[in-house]
Protein backbone atom coordinates (compact mmCIF):
# COMPACT_ATOMS: atom_id res chain seq x y z
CA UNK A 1 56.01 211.76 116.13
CA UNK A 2 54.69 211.02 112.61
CA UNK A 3 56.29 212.75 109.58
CA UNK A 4 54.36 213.27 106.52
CA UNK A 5 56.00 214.04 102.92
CA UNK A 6 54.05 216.59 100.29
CA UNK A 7 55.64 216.44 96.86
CA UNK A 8 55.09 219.54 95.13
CA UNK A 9 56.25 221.27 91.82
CA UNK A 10 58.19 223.84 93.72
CA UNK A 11 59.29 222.25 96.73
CA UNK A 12 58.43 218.81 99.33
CA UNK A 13 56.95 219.41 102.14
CA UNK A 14 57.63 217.80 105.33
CA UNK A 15 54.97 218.23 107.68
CA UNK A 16 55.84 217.12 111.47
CA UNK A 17 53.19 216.27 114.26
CA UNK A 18 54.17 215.56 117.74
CA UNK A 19 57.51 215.94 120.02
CA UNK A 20 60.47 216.29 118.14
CA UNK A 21 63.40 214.72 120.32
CA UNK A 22 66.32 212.34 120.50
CA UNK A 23 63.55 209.16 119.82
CA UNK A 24 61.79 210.87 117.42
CA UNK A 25 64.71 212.76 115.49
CA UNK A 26 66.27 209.89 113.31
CA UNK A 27 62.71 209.54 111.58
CA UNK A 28 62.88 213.02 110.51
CA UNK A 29 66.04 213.00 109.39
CA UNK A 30 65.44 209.82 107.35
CA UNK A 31 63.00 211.71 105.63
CA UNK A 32 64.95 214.61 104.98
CA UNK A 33 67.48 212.11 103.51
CA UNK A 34 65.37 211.26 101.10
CA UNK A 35 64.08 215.08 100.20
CA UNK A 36 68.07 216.08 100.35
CA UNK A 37 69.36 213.87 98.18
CA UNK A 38 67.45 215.22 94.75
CA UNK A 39 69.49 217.78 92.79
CA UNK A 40 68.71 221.61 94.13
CA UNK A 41 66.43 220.63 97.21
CA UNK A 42 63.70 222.52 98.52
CA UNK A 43 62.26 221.50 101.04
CA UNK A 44 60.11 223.13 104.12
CA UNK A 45 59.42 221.58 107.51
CA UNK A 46 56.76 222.23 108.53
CA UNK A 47 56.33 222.38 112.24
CA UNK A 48 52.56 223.70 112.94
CA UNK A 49 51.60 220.28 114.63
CA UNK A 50 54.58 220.10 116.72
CA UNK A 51 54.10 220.66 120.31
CA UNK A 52 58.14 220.25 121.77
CA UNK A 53 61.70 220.38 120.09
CA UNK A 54 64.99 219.61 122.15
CA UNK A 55 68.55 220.63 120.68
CA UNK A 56 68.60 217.01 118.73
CA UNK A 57 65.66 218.52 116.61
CA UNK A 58 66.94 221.84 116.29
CA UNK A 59 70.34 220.13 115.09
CA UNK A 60 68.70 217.97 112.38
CA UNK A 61 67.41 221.45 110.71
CA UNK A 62 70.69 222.43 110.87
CA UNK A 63 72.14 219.72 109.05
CA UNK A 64 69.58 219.65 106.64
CA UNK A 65 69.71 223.23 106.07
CA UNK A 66 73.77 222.42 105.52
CA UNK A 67 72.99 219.82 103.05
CA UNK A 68 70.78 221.63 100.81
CA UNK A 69 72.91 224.85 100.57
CA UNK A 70 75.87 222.62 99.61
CA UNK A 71 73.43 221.22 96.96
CA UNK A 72 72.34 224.63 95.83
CA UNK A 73 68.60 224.32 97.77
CA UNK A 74 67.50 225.30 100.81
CA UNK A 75 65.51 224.11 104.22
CA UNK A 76 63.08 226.37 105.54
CA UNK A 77 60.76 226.30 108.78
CA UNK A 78 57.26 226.91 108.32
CA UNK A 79 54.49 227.56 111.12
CA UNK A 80 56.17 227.25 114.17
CA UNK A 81 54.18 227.47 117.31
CA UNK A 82 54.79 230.83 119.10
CA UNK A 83 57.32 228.34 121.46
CA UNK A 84 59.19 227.20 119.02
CA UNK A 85 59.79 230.56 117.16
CA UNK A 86 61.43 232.21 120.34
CA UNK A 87 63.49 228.81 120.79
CA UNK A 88 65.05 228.78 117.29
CA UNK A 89 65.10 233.08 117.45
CA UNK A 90 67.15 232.75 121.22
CA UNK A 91 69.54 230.00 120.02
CA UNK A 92 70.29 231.99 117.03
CA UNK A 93 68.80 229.95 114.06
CA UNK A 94 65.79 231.82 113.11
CA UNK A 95 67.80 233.80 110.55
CA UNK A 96 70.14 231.12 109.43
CA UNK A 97 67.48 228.73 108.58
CA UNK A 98 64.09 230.66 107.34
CA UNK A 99 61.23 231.29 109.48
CA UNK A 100 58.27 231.50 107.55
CA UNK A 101 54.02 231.93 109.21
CA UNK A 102 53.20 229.45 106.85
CA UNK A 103 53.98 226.74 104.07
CA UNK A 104 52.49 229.01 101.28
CA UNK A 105 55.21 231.62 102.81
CA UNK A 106 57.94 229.32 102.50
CA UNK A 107 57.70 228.63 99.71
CA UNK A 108 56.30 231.77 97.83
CA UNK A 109 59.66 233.45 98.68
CA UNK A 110 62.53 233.12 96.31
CA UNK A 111 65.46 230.84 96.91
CA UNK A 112 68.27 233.69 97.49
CA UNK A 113 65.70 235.74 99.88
């Protein structure tokens, strides 16, 4: 898994390419560490080159989306492959979290939407 960081003026950008699992998980949450810890996060993970997530992937979105709301931010998912969607839809954290078709979506939408 490689995990590449986008700084932009309204929000980083993580983007994520390959299998997101229990060896591969602690790299993106490093770099969610980093994107958390600035005042008001926003930050969007972007999943579009990600091909498998296990629940050790889903629960680092969780606690990143946990982090930034307690910081006054927020995580968001962005292109999710049409696997992916229905995983985080049937375990209930499509809503919680922010699915978004794209980036640009993502981040277009307010923060309190």
């Amino acid at each position: 898994m490689n995990v590449s960081v986008e700084e932009r003026p309204d929000a980083v950008v993580l983007a994520v390419r390959g299998n997101l699992d229990l060896d591969s998980a602690p790299s993106l949450a490093g770099c969610l560490d980093e994107a958390l810890s600035r005042p008001e996060p926003r930050v969007v993970v972007d999943l579009s080159g990600v091909d498998f997530c296990d629940s050790i992937g889903l629960s680092t979105f969780v606690t990143g989306h946990n982090r930034a709301r307690a910081a006054g931010g927020w995580l968001r998912i962005a292109a999710p492959s049409e696997f992916l969607e229905r995983l985080l839809n049937t375990v209930g954290l499509a809503d919680r979290l922010g699915v978004y078709p794209s980036v640009a979506d993502a981040v277009a939408n307010r923060p309190d939407d």
